[in-house]
PDB file of N, CA and C in Angstrom:
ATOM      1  N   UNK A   1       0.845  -1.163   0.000  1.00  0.00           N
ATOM      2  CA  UNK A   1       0.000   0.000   0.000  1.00  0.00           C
ATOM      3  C   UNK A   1       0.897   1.233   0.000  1.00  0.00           C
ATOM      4  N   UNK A   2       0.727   2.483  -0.733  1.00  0.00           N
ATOM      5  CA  UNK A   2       1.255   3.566  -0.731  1.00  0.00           C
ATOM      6  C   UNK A   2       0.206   4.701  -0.797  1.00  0.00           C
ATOM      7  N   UNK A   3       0.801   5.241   0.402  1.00  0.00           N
ATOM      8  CA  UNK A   3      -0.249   6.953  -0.038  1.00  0.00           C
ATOM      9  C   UNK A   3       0.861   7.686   0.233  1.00  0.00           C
ATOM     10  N   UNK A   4       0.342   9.065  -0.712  1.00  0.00           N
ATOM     11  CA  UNK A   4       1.262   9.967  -0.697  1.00  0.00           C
ATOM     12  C   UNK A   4       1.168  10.829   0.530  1.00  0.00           C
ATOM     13  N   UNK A   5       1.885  11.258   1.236  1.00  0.00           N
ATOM     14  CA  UNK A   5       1.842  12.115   2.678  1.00  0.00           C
ATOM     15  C   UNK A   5       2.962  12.895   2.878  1.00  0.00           C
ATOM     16  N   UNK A   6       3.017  14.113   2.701  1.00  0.00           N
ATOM     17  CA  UNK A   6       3.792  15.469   3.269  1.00  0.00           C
ATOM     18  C   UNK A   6       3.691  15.217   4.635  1.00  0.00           C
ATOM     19  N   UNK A   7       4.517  14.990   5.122  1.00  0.00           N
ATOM     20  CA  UNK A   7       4.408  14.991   6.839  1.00  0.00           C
ATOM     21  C   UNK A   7       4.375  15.916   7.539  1.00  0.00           C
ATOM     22  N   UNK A   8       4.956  16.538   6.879  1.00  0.00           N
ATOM     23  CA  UNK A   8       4.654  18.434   7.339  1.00  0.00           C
ATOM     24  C   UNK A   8       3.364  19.229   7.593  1.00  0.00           C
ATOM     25  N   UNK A   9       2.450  18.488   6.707  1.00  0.00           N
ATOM     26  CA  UNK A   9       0.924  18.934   6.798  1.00  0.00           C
ATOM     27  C   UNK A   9       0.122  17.671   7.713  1.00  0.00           C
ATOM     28  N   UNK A  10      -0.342  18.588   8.198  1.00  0.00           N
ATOM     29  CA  UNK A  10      -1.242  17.563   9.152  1.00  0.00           C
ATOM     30  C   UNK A  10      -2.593  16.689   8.744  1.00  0.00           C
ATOM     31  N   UNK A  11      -3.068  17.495   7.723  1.00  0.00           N
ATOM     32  CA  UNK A  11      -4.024  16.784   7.491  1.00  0.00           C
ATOM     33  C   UNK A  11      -4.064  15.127   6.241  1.00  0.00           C
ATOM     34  N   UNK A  12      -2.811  15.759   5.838  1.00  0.00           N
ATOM     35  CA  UNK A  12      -1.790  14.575   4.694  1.00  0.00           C
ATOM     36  C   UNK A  12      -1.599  13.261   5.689  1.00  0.00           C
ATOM     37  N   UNK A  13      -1.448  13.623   7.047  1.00  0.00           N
ATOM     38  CA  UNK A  13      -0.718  12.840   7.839  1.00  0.00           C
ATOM     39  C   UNK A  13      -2.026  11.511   8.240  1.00  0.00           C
ATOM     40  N   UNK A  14      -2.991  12.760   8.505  1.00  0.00           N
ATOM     41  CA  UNK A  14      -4.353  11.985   8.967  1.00  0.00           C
ATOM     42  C   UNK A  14      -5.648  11.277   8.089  1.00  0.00           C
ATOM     43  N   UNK A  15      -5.038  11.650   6.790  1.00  0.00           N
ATOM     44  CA  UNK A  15      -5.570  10.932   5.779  1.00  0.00           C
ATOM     45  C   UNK A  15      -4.450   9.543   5.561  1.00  0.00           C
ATOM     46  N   UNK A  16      -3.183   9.830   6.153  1.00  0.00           N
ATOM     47  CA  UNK A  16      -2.611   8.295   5.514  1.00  0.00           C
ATOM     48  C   UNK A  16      -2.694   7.324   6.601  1.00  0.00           C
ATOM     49  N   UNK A  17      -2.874   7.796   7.717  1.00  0.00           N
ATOM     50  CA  UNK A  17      -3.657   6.590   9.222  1.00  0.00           C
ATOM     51  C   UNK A  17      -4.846   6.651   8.775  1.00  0.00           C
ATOM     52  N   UNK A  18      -6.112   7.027   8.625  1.00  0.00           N
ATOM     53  CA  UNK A  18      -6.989   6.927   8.333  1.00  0.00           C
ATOM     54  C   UNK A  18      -7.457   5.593   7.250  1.00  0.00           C
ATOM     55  N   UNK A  19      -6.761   5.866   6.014  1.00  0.00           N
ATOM     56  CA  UNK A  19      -6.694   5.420   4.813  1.00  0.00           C
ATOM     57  C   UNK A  19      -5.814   3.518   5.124  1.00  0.00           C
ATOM     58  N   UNK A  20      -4.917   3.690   6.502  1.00  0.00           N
ATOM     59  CA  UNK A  20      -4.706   2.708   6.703  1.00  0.00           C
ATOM     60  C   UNK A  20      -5.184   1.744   7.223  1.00  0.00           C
ATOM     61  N   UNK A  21      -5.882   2.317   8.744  1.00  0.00           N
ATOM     62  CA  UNK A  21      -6.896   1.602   9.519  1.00  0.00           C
ATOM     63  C   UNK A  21      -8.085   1.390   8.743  1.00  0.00           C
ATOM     64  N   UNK A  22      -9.015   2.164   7.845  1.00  0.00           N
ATOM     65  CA  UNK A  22      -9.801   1.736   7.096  1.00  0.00           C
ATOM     66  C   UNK A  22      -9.670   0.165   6.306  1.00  0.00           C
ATOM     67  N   UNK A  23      -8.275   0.120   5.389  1.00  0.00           N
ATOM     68  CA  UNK A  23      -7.675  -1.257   4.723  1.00  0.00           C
ATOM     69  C   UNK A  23      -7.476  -2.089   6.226  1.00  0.00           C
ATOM     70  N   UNK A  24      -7.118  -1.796   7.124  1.00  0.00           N
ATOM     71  CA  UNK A  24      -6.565  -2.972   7.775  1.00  0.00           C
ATOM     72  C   UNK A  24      -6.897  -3.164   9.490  1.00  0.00           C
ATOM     73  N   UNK A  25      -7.904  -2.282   9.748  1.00  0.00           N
ATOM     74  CA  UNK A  25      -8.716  -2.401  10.963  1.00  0.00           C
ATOM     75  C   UNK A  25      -7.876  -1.705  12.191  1.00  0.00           C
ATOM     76  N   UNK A  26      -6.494  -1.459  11.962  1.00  0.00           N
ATOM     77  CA  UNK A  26      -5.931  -0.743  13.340  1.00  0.00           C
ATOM     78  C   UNK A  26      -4.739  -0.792  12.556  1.00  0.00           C
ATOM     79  N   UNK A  27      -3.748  -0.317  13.764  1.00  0.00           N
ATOM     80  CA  UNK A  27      -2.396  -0.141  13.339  1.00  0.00           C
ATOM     81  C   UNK A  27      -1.631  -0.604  14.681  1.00  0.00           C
ATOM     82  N   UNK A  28      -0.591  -1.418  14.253  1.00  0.00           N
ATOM     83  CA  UNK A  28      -0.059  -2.412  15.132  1.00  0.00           C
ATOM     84  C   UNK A  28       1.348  -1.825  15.323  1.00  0.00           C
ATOM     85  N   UNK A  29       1.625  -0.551  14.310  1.00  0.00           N
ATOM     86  CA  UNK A  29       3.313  -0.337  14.279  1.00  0.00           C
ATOM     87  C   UNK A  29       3.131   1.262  13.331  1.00  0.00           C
ATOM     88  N   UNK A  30       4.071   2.264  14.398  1.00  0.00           N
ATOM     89  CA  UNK A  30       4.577   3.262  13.345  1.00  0.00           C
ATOM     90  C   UNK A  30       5.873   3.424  12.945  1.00  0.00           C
ATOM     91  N   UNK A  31       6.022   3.969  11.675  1.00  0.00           N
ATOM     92  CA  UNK A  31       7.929   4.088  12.072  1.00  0.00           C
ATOM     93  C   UNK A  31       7.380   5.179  11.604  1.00  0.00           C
ATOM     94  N   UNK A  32       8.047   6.605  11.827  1.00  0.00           N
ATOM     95  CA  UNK A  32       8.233   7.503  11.822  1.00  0.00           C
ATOM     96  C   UNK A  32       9.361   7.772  10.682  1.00  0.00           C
ATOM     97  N   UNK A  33       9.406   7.548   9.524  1.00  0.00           N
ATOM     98  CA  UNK A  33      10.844   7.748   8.981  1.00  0.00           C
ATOM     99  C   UNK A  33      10.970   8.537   7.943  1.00  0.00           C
ATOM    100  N   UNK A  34      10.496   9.920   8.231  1.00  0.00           N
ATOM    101  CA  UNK A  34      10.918  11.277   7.206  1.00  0.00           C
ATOM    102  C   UNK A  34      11.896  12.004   7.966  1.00  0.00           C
ATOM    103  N   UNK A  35      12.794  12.200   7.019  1.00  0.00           N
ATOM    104  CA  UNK A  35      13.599  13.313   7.225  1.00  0.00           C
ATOM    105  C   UNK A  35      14.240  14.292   6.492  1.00  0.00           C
ATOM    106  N   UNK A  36      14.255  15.254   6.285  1.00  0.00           N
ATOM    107  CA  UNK A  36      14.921  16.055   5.272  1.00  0.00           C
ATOM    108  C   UNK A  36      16.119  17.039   5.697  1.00  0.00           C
ATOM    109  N   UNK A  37      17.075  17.600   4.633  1.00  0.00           N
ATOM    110  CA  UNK A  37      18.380  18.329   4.940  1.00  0.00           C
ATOM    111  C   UNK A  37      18.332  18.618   3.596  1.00  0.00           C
ATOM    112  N   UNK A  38      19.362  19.220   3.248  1.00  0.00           N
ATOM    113  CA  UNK A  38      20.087  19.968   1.862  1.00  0.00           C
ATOM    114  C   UNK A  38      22.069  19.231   1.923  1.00  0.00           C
ATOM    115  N   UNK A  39      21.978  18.403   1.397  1.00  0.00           N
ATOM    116  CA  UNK A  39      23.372  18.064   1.358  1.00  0.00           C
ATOM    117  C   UNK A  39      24.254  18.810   1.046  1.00  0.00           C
ATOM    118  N   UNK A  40      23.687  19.874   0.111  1.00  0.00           N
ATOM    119  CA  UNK A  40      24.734  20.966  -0.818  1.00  0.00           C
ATOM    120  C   UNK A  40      24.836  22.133   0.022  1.00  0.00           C
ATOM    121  N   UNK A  41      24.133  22.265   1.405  1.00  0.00           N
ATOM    122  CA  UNK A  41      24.314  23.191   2.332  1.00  0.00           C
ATOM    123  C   UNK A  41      24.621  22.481   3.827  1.00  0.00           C
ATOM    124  N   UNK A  42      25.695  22.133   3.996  1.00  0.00           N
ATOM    125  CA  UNK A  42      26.531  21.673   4.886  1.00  0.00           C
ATOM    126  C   UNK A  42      26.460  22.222   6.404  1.00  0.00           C
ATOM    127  N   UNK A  43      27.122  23.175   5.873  1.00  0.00           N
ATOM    128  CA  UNK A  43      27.239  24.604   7.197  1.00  0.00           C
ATOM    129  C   UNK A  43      26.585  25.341   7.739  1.00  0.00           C
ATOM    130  N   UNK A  44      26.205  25.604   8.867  1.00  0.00           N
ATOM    131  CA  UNK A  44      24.959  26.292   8.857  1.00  0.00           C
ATOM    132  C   UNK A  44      24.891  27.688   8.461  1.00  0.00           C
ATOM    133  N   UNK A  45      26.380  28.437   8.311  1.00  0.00           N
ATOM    134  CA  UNK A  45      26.169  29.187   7.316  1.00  0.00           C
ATOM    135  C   UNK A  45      25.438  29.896   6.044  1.00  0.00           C
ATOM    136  N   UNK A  46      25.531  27.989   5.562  1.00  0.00           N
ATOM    137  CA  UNK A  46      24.749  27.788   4.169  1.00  0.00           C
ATOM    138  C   UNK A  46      23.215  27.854   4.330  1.00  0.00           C
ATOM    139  N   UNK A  47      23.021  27.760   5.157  1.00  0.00           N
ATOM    140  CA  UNK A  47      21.340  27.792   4.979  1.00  0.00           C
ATOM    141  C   UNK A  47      20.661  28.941   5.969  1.00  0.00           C
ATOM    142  N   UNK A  48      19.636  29.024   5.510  1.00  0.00           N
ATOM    143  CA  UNK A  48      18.644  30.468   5.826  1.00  0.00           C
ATOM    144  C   UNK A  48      17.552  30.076   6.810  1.00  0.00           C
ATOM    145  N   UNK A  49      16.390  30.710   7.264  1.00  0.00           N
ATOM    146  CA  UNK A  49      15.895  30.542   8.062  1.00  0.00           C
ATOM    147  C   UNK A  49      14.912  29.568   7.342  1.00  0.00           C
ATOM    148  N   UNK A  50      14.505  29.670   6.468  1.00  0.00           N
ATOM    149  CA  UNK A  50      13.522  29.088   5.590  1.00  0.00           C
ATOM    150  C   UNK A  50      13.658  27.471   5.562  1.00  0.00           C
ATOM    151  N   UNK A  51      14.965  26.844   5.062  1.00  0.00           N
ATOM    152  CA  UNK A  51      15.759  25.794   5.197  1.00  0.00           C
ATOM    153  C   UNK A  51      15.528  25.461   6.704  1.00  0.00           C
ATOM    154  N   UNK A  52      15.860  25.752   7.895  1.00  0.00           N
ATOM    155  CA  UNK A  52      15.464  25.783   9.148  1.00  0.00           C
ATOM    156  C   UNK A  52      14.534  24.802   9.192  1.00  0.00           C
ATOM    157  N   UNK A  53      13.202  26.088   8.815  1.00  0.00           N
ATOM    158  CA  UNK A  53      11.817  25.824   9.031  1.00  0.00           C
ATOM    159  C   UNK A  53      11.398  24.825   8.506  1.00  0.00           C
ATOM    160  N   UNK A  54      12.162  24.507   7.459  1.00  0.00           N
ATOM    161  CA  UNK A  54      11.644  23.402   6.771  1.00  0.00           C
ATOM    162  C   UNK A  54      11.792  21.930   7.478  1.00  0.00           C
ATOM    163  N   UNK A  55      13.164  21.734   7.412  1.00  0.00           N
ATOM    164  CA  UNK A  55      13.376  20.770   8.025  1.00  0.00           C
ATOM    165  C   UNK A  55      13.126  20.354   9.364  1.00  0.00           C
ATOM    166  N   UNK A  56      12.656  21.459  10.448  1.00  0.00           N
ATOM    167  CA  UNK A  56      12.206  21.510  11.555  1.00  0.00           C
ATOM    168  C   UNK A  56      10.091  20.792  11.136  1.00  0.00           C
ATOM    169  N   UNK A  57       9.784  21.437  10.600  1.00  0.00           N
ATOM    170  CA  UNK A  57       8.655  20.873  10.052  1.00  0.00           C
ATOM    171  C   UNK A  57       8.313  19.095   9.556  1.00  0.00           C
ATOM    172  N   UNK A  58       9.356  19.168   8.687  1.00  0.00           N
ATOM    173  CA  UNK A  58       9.560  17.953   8.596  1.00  0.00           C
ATOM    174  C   UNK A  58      10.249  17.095   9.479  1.00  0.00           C
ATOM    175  N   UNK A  59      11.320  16.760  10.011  1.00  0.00           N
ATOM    176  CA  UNK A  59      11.698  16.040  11.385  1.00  0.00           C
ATOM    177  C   UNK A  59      11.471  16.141  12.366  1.00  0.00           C
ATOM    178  N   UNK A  60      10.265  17.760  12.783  1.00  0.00           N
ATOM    179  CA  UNK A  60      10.262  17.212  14.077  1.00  0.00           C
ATOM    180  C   UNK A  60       8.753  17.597  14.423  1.00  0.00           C
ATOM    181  N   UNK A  61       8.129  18.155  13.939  1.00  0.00           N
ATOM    182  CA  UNK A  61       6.601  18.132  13.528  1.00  0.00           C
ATOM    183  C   UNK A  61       5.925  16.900  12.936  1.00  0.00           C
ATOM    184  N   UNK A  62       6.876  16.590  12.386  1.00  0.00           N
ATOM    185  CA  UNK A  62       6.229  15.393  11.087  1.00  0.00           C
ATOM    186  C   UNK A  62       6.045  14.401  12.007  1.00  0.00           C
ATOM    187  N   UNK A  63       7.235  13.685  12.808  1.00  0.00           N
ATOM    188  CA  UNK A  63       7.193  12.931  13.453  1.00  0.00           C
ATOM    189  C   UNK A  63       5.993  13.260  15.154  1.00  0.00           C
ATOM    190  N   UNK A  64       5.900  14.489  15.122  1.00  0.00           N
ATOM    191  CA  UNK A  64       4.647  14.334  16.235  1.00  0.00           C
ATOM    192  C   UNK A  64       3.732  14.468  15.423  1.00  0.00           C
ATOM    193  N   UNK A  65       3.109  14.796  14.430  1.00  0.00           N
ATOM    194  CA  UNK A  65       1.715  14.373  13.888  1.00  0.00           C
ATOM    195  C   UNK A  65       1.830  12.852  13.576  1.00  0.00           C
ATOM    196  N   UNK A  66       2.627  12.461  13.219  1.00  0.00           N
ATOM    197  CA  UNK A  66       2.411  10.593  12.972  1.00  0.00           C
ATOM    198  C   UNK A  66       2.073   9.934  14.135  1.00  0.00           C
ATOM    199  N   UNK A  67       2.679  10.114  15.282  1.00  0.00           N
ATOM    200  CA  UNK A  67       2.524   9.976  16.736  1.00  0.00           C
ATOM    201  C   UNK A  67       1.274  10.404  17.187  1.00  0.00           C
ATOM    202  N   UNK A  68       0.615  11.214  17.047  1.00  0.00           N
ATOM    203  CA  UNK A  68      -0.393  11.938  17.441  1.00  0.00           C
ATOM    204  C   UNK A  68      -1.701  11.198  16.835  1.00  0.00           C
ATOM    205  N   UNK A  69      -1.763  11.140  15.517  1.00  0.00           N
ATOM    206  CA  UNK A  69      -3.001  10.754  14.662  1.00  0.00           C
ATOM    207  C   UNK A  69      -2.712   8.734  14.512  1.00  0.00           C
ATOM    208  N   UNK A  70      -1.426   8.639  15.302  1.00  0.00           N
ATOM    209  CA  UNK A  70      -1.241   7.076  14.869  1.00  0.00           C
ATOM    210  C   UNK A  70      -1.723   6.665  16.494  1.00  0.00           C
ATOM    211  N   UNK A  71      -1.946   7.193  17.597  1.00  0.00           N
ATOM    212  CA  UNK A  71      -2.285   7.118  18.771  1.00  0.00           C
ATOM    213  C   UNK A  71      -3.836   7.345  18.918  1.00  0.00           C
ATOM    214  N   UNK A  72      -4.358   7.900  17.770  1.00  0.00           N
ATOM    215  CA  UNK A  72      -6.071   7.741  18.283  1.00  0.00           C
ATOM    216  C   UNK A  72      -6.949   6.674  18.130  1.00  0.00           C
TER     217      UNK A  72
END
Protein backbone atom coordinates (compact mmCIF):
# COMPACT_ATOMS: atom_id res chain seq x y z
CA UNK A 1 0.00 0.00 0.00
CA UNK A 2 1.25 3.57 -0.73
CA UNK A 3 -0.25 6.95 -0.04
CA UNK A 4 1.26 9.97 -0.70
CA UNK A 5 1.84 12.11 2.68
CA UNK A 6 3.79 15.47 3.27
CA UNK A 7 4.41 14.99 6.84
CA UNK A 8 4.65 18.43 7.34
CA UNK A 9 0.92 18.93 6.80
CA UNK A 10 -1.24 17.56 9.15
CA UNK A 11 -4.02 16.78 7.49
CA UNK A 12 -1.79 14.58 4.69
CA UNK A 13 -0.72 12.84 7.84
CA UNK A 14 -4.35 11.99 8.97
CA UNK A 15 -5.57 10.93 5.78
CA UNK A 16 -2.61 8.29 5.51
CA UNK A 17 -3.66 6.59 9.22
CA UNK A 18 -6.99 6.93 8.33
CA UNK A 19 -6.69 5.42 4.81
CA UNK A 20 -4.71 2.71 6.70
CA UNK A 21 -6.90 1.60 9.52
CA UNK A 22 -9.80 1.74 7.10
CA UNK A 23 -7.68 -1.26 4.72
CA UNK A 24 -6.56 -2.97 7.77
CA UNK A 25 -8.72 -2.40 10.96
CA UNK A 26 -5.93 -0.74 13.34
CA UNK A 27 -2.40 -0.14 13.34
CA UNK A 28 -0.06 -2.41 15.13
CA UNK A 29 3.31 -0.34 14.28
CA UNK A 30 4.58 3.26 13.35
CA UNK A 31 7.93 4.09 12.07
CA UNK A 32 8.23 7.50 11.82
CA UNK A 33 10.84 7.75 8.98
CA UNK A 34 10.92 11.28 7.21
CA UNK A 35 13.60 13.31 7.22
CA UNK A 36 14.92 16.06 5.27
CA UNK A 37 18.38 18.33 4.94
CA UNK A 38 20.09 19.97 1.86
CA UNK A 39 23.37 18.06 1.36
CA UNK A 40 24.73 20.97 -0.82
CA UNK A 41 24.31 23.19 2.33
CA UNK A 42 26.53 21.67 4.89
CA UNK A 43 27.24 24.60 7.20
CA UNK A 44 24.96 26.29 8.86
CA UNK A 45 26.17 29.19 7.32
CA UNK A 46 24.75 27.79 4.17
CA UNK A 47 21.34 27.79 4.98
CA UNK A 48 18.64 30.47 5.83
CA UNK A 49 15.90 30.54 8.06
CA UNK A 50 13.52 29.09 5.59
CA UNK A 51 15.76 25.79 5.20
CA UNK A 52 15.46 25.78 9.15
CA UNK A 53 11.82 25.82 9.03
CA UNK A 54 11.64 23.40 6.77
CA UNK A 55 13.38 20.77 8.03
CA UNK A 56 12.21 21.51 11.56
CA UNK A 57 8.66 20.87 10.05
CA UNK A 58 9.56 17.95 8.60
CA UNK A 59 11.70 16.04 11.39
CA UNK A 60 10.26 17.21 14.08
CA UNK A 61 6.60 18.13 13.53
CA UNK A 62 6.23 15.39 11.09
CA UNK A 63 7.19 12.93 13.45
CA UNK A 64 4.65 14.33 16.23
CA UNK A 65 1.71 14.37 13.89
CA UNK A 66 2.41 10.59 12.97
CA UNK A 67 2.52 9.98 16.74
CA UNK A 68 -0.39 11.94 17.44
CA UNK A 69 -3.00 10.75 14.66
CA UNK A 70 -1.24 7.08 14.87
CA UNK A 71 -2.29 7.12 18.77
CA UNK A 72 -6.07 7.74 18.28
Amino acid sequence: MFIHCDVSVESDVKNAVDTAVSIFGKLDILVNNAATGDPRKPSIVDNDSADVERALRVNLIGSFLGTKHAAR
